[in-house]
PDB file of N, CA and C in Angstrom:
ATOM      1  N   UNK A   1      -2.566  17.499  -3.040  1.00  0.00           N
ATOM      2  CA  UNK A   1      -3.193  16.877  -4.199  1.00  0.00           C
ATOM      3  C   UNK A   1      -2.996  17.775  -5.424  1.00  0.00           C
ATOM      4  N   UNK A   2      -2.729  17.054  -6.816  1.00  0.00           N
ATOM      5  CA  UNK A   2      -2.520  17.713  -7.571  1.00  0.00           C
ATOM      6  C   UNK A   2      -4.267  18.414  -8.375  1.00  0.00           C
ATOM      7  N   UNK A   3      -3.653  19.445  -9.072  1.00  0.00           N
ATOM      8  CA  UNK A   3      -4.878  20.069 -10.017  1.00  0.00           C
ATOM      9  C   UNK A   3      -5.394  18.784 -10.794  1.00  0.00           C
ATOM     10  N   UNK A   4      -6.626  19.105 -10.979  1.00  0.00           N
ATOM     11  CA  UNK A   4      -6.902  17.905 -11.843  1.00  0.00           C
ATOM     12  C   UNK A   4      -7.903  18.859 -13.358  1.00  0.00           C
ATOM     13  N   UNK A   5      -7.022  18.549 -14.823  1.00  0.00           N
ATOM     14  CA  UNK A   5      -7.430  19.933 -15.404  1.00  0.00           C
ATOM     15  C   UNK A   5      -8.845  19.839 -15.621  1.00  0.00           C
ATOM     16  N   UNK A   6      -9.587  20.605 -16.259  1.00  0.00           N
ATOM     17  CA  UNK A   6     -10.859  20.947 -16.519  1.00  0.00           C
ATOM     18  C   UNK A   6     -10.852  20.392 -17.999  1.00  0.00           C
ATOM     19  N   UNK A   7     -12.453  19.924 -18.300  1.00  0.00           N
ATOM     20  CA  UNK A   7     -12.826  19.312 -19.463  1.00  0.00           C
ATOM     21  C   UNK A   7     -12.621  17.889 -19.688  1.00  0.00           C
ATOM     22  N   UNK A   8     -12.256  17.628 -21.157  1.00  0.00           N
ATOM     23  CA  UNK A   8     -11.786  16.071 -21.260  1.00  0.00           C
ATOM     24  C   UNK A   8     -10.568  15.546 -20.248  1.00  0.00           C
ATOM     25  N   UNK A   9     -10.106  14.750 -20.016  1.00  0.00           N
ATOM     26  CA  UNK A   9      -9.401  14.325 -19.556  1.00  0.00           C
ATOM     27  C   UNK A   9      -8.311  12.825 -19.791  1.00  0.00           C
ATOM     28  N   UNK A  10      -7.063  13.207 -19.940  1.00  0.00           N
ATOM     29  CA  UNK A  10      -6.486  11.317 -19.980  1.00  0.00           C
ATOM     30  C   UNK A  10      -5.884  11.454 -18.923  1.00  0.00           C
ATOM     31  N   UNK A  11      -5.807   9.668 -18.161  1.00  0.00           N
ATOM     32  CA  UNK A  11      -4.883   9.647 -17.397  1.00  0.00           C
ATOM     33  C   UNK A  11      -4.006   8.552 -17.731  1.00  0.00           C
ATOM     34  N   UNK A  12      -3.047   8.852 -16.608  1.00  0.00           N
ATOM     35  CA  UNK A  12      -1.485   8.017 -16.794  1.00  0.00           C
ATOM     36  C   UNK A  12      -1.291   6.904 -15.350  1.00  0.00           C
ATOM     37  N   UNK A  13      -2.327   6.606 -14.673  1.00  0.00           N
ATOM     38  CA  UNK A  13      -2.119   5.822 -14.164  1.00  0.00           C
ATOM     39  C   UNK A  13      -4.016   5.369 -13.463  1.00  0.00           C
ATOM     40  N   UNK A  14      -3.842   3.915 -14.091  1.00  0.00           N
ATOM     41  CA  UNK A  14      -5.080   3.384 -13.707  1.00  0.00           C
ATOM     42  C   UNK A  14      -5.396   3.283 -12.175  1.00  0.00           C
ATOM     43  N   UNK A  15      -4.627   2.630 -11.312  1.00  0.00           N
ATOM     44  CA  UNK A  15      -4.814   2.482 -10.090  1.00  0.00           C
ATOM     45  C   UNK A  15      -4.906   3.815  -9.389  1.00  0.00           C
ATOM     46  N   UNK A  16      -4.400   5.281  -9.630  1.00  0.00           N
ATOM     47  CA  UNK A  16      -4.879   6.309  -8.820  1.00  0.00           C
ATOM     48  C   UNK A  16      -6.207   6.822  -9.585  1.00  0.00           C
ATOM     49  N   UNK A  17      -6.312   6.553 -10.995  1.00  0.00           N
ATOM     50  CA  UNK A  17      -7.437   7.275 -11.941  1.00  0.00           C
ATOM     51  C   UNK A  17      -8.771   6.734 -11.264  1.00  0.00           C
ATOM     52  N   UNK A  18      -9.060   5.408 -11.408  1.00  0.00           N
ATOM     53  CA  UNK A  18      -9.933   5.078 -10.882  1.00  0.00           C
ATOM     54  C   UNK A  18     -10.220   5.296  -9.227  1.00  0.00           C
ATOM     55  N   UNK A  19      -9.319   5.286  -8.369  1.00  0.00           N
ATOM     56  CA  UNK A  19      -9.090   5.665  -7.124  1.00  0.00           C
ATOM     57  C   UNK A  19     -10.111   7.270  -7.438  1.00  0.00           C
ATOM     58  N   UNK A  20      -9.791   8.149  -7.706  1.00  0.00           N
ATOM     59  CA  UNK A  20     -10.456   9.147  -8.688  1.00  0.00           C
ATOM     60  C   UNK A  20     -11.640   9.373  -8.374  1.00  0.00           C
ATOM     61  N   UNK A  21     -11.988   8.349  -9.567  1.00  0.00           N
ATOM     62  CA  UNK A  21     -13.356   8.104 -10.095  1.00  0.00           C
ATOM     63  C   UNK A  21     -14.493   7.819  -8.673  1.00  0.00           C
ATOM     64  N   UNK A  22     -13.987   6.515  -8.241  1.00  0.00           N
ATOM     65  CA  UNK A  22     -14.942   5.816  -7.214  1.00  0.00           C
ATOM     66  C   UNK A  22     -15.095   7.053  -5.900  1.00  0.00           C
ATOM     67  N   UNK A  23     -14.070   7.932  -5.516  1.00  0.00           N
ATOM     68  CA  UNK A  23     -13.832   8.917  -4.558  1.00  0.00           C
ATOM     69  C   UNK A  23     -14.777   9.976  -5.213  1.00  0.00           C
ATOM     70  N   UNK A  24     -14.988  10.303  -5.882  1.00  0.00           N
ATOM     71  CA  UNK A  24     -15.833  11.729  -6.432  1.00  0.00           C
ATOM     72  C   UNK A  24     -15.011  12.677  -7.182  1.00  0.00           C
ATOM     73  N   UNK A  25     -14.174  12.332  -6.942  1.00  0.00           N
ATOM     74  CA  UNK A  25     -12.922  14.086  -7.719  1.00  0.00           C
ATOM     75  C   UNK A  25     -13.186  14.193  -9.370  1.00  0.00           C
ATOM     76  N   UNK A  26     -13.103  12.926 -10.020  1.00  0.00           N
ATOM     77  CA  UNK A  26     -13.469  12.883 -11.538  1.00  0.00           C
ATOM     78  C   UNK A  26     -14.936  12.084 -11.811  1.00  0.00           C
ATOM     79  N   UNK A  27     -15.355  12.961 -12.815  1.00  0.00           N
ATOM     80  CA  UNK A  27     -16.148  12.028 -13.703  1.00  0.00           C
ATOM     81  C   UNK A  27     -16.091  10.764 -14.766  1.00  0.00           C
ATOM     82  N   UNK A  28     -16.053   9.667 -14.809  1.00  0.00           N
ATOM     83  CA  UNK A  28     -16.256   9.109 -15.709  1.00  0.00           C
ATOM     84  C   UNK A  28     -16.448   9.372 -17.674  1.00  0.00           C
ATOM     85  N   UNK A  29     -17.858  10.254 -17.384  1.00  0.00           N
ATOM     86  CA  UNK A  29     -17.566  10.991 -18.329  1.00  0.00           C
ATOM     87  C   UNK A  29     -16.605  11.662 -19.212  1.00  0.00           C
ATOM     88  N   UNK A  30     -15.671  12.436 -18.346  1.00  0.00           N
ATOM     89  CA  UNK A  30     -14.710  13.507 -18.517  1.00  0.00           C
ATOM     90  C   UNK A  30     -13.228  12.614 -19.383  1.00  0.00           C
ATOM     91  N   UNK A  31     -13.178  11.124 -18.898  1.00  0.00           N
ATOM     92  CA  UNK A  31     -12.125  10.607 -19.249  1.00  0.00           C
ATOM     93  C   UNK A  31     -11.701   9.829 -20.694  1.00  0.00           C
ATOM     94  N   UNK A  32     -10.905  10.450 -21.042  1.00  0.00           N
ATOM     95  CA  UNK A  32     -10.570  10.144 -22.688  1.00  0.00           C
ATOM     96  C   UNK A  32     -10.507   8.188 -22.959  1.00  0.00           C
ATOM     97  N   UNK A  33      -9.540   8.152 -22.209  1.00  0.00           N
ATOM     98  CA  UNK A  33      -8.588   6.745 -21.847  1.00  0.00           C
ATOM     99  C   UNK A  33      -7.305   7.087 -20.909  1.00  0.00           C
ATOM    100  N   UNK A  34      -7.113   6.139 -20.727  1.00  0.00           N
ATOM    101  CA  UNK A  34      -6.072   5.822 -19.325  1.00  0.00           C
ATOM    102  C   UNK A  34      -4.801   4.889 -20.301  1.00  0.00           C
ATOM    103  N   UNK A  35      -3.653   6.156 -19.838  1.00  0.00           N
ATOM    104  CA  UNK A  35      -2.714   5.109 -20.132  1.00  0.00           C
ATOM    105  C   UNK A  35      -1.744   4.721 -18.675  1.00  0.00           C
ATOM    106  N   UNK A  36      -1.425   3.271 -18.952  1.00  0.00           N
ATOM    107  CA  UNK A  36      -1.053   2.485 -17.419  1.00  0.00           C
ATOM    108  C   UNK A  36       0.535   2.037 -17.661  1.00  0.00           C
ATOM    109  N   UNK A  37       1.009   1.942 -16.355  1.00  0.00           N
ATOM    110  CA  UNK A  37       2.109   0.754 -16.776  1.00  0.00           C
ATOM    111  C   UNK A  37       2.118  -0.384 -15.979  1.00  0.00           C
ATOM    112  N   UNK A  38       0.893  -0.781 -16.302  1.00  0.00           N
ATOM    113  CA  UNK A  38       0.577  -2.129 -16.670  1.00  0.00           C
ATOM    114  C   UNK A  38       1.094  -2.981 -17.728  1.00  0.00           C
ATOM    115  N   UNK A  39       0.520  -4.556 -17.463  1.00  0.00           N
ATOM    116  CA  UNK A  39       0.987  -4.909 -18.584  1.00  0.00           C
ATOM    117  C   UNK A  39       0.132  -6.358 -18.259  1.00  0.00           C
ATOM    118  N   UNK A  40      -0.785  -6.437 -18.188  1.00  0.00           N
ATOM    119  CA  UNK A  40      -2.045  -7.553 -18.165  1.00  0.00           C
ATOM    120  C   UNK A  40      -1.979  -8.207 -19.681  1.00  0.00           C
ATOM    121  N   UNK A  41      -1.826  -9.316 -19.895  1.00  0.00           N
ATOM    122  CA  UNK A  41      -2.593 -10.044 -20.822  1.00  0.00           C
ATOM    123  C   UNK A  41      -3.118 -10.499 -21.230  1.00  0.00           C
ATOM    124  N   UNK A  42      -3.886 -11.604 -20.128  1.00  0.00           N
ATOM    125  CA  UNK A  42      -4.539 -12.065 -19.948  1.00  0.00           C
ATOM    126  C   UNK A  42      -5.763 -11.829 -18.954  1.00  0.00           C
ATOM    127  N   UNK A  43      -6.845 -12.490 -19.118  1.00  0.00           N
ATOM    128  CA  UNK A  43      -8.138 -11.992 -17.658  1.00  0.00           C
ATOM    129  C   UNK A  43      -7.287 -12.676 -16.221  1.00  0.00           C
ATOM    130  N   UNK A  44      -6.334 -14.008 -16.688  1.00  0.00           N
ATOM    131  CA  UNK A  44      -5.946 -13.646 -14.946  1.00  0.00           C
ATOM    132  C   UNK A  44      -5.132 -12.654 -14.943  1.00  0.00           C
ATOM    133  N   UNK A  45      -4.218 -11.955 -15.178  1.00  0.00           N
ATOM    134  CA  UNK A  45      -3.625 -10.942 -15.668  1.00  0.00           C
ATOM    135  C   UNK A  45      -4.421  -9.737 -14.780  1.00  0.00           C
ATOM    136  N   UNK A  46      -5.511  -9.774 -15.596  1.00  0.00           N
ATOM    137  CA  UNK A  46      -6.106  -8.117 -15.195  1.00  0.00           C
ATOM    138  C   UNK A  46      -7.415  -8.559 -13.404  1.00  0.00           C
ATOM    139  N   UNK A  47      -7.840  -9.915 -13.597  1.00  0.00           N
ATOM    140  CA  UNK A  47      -8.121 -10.312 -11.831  1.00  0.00           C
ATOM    141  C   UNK A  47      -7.186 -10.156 -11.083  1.00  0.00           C
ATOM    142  N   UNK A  48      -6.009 -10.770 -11.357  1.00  0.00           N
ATOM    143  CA  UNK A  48      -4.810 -10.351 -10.064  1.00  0.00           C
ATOM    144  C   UNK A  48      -4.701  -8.846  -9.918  1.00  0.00           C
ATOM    145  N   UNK A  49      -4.529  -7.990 -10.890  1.00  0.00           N
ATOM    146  CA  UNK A  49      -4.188  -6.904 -11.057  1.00  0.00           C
ATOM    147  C   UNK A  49      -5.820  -6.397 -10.257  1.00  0.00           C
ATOM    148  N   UNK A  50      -6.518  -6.415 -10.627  1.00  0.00           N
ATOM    149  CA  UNK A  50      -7.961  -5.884  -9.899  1.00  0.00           C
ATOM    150  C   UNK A  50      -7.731  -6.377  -8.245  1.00  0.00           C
ATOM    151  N   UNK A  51      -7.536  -7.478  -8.243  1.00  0.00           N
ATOM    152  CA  UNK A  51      -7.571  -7.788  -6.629  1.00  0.00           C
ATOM    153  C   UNK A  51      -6.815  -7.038  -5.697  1.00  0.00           C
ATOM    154  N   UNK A  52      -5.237  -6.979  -6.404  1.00  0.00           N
ATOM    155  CA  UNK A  52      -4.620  -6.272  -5.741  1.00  0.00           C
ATOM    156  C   UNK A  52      -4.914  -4.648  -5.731  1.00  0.00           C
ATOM    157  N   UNK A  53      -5.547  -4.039  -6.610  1.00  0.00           N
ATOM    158  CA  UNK A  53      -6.003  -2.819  -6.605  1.00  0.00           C
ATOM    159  C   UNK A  53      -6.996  -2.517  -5.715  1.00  0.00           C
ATOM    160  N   UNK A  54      -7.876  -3.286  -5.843  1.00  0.00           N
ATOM    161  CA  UNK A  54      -8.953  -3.342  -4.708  1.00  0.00           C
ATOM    162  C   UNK A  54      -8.544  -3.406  -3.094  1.00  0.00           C
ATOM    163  N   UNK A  55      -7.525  -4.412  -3.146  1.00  0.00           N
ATOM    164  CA  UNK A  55      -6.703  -4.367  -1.446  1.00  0.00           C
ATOM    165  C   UNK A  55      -5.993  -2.895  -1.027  1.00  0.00           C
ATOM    166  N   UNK A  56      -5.501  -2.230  -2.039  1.00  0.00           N
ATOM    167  CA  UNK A  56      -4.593  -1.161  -1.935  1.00  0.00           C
ATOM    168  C   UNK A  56      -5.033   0.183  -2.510  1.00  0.00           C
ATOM    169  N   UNK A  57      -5.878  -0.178  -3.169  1.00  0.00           N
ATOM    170  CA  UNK A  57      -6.381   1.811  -3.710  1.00  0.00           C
ATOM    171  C   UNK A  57      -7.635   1.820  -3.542  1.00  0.00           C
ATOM    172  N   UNK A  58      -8.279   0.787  -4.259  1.00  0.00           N
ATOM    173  CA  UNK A  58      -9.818   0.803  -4.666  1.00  0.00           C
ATOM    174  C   UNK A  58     -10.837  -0.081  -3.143  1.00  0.00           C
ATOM    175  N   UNK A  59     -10.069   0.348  -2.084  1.00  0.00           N
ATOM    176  CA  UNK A  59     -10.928  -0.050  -1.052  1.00  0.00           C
ATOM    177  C   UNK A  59     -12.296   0.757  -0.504  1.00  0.00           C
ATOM    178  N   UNK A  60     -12.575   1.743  -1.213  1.00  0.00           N
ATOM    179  CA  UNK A  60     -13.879   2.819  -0.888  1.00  0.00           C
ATOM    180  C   UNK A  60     -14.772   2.049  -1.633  1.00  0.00           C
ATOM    181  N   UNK A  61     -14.547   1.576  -2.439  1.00  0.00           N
ATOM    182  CA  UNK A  61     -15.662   0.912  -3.261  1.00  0.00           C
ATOM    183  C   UNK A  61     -15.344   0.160  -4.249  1.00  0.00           C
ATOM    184  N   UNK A  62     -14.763  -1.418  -3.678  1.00  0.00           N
ATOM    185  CA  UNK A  62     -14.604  -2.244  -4.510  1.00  0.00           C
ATOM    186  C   UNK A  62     -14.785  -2.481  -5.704  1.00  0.00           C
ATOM    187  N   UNK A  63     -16.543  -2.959  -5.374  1.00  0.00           N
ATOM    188  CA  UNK A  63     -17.173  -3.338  -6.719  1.00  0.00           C
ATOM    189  C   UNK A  63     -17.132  -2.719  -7.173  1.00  0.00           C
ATOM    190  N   UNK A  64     -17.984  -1.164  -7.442  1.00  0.00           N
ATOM    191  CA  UNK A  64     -17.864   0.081  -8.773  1.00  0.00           C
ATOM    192  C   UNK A  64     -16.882   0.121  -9.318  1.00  0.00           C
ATOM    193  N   UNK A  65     -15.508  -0.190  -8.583  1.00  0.00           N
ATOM    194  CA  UNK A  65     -14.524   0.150  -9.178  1.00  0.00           C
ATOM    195  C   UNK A  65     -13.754  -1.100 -10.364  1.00  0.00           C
ATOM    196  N   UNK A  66     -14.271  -2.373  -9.822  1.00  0.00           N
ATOM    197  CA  UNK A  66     -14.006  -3.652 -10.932  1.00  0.00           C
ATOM    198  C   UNK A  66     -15.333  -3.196 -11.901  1.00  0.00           C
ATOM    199  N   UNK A  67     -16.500  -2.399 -11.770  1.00  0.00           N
ATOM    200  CA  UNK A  67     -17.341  -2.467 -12.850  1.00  0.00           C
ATOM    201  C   UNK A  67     -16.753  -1.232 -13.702  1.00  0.00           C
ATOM    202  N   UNK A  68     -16.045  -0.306 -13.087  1.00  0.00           N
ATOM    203  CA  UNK A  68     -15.189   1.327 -14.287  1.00  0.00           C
ATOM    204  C   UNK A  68     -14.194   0.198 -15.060  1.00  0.00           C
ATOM    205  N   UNK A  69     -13.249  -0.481 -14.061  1.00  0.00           N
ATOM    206  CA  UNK A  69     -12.279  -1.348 -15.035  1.00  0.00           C
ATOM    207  C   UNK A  69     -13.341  -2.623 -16.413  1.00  0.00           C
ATOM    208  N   UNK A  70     -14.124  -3.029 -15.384  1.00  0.00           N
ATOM    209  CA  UNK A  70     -14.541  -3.832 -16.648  1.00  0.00           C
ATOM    210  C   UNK A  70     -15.289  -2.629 -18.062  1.00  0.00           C
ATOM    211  N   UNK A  71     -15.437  -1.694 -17.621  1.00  0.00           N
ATOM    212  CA  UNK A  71     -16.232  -0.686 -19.030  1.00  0.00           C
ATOM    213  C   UNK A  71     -15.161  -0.015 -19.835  1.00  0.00           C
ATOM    214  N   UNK A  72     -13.962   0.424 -19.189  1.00  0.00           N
ATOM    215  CA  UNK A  72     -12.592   0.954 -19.809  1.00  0.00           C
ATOM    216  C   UNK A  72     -12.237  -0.168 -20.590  1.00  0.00           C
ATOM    217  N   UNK A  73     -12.162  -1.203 -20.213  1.00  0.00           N
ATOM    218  CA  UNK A  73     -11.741  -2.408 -20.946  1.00  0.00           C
ATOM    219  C   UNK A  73     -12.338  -2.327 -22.149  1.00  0.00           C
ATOM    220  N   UNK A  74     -13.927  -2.813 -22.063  1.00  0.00           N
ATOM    221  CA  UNK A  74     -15.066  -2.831 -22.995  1.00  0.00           C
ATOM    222  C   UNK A  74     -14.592  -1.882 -24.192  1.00  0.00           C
ATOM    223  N   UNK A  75     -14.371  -0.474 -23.631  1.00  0.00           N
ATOM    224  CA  UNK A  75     -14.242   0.633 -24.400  1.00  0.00           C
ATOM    225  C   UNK A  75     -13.189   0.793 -25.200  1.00  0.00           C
ATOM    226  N   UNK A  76     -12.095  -0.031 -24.652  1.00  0.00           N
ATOM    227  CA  UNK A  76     -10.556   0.043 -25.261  1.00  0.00           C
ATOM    228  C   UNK A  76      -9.862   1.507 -25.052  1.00  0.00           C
ATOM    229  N   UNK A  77     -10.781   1.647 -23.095  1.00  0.00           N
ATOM    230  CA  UNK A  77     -10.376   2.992 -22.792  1.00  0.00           C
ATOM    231  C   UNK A  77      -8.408   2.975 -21.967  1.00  0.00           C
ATOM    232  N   UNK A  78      -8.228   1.808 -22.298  1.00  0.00           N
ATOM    233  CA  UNK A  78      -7.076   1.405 -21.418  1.00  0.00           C
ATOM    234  C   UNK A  78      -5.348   1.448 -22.726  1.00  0.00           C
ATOM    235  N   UNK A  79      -4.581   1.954 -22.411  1.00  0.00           N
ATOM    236  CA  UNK A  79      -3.990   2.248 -23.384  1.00  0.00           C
ATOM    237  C   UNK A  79      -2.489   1.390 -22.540  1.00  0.00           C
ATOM    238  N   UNK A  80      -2.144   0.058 -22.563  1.00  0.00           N
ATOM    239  CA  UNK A  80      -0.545  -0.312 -21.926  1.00  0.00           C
ATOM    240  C   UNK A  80       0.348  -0.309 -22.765  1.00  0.00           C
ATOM    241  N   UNK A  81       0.996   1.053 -22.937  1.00  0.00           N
ATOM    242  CA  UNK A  81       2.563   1.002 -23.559  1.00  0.00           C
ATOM    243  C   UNK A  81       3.229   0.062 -23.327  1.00  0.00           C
ATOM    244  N   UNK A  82       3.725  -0.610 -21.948  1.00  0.00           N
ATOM    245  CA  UNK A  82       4.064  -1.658 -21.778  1.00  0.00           C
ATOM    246  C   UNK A  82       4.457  -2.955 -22.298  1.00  0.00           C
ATOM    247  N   UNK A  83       3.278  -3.485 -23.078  1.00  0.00           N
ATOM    248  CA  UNK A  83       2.870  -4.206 -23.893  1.00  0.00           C
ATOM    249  C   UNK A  83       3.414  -4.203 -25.050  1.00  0.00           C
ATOM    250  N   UNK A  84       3.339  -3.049 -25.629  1.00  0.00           N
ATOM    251  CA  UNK A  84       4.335  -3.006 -27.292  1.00  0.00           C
ATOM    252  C   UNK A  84       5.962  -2.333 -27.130  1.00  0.00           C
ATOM    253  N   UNK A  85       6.520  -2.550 -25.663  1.00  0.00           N
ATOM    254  CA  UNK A  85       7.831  -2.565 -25.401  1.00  0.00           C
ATOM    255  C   UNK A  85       8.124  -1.119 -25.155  1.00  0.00           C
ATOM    256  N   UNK A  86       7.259  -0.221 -25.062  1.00  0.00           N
ATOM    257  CA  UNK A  86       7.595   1.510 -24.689  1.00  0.00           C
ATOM    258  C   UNK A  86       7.050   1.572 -22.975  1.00  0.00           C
ATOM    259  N   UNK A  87       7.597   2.410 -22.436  1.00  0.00           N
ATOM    260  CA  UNK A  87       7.539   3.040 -21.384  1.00  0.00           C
ATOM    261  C   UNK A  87       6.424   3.272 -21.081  1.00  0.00           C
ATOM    262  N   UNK A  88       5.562   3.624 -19.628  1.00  0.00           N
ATOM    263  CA  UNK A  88       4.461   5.001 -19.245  1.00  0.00           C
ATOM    264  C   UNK A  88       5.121   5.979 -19.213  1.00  0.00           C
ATOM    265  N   UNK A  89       4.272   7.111 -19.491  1.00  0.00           N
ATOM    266  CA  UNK A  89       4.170   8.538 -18.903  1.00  0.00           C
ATOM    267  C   UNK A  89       4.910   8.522 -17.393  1.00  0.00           C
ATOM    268  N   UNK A  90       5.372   9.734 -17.062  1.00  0.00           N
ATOM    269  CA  UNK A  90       5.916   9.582 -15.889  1.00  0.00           C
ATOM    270  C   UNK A  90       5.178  10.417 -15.566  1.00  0.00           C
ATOM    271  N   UNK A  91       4.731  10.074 -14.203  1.00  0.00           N
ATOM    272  CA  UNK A  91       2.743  10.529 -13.097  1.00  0.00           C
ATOM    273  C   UNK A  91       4.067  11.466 -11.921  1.00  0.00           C
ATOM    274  N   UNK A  92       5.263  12.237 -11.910  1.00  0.00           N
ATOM    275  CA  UNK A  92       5.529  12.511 -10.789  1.00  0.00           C
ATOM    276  C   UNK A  92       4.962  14.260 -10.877  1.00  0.00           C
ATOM    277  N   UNK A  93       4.277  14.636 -12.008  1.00  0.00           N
ATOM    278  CA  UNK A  93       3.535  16.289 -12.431  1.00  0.00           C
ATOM    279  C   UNK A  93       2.221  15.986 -12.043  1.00  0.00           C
ATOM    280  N   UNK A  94       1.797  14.368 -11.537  1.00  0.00           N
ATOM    281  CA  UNK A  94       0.420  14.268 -11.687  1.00  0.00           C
ATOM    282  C   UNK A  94       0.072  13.324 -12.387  1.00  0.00           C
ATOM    283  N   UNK A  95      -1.119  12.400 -12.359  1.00  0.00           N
ATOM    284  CA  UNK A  95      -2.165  11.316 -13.336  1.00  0.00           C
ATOM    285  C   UNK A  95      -2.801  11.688 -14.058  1.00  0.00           C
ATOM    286  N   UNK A  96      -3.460  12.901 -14.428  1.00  0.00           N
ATOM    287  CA  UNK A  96      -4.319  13.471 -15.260  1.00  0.00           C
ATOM    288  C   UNK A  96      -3.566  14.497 -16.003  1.00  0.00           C
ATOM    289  N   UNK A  97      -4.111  14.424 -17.380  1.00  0.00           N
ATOM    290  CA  UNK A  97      -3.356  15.814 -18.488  1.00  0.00           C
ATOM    291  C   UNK A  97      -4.789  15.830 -18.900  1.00  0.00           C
ATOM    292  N   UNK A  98      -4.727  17.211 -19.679  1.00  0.00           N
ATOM    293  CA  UNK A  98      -5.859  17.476 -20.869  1.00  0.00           C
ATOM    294  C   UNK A  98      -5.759  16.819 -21.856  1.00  0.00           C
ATOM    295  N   UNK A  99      -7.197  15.724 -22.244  1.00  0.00           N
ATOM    296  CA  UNK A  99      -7.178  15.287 -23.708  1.00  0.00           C
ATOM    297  C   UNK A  99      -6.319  15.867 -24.289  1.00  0.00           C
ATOM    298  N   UNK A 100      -6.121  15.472 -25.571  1.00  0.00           N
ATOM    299  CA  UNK A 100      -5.690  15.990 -26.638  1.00  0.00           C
ATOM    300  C   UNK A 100      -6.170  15.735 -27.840  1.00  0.00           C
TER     301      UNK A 100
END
């Protein structure tokens, strides 16, 4: 497992970040925003995308984990490059960097 740094925190991939979160390793708190490469546009968009997250990462704790996605949302803690035609971050150093 990689370091996960100290203090604020962003990450680069939603489905292990929250994986994360619901497991104990990060705080909620600690997290700036999440950037994904995703690319949801819609709410069915981000239900499919939740369902399948829930089948495959977020099986420790479903629900908490559709209620972190529904508050990142809320927050406009979710950042998809995707979307305006740029790339993600590449997660192979790791999902988490120090704010900035």
């Amino acid at each position: 497992m990689r370091t996960i740094p100290d203090g604020d925190i962003t990450g680069l991939s939603l489905s292990f970040c929250v994986k994360d979160i619901i497991e104990g390793r990060v705080e909620l708190g600690r997290v700036v925003c999440i950037y994904t490469g995703t690319m949801a546009t819609s709410e069915e968009h981000w239900d499919r995308l939740a369902d399948h997250y829930c089948q495959h990462y977020w099986r420790k704790d479903p629900d908490r984990a559709r209620q972190i996605l529904t508050y990142l949302r809320e927050q406009c803690m979710i950042v998809q490059p995707r979307v305006s035609g740029r790339e993600p971050e590449n997660i192979s150093t790791g999902h988490w960097r120090p704010a900035r």
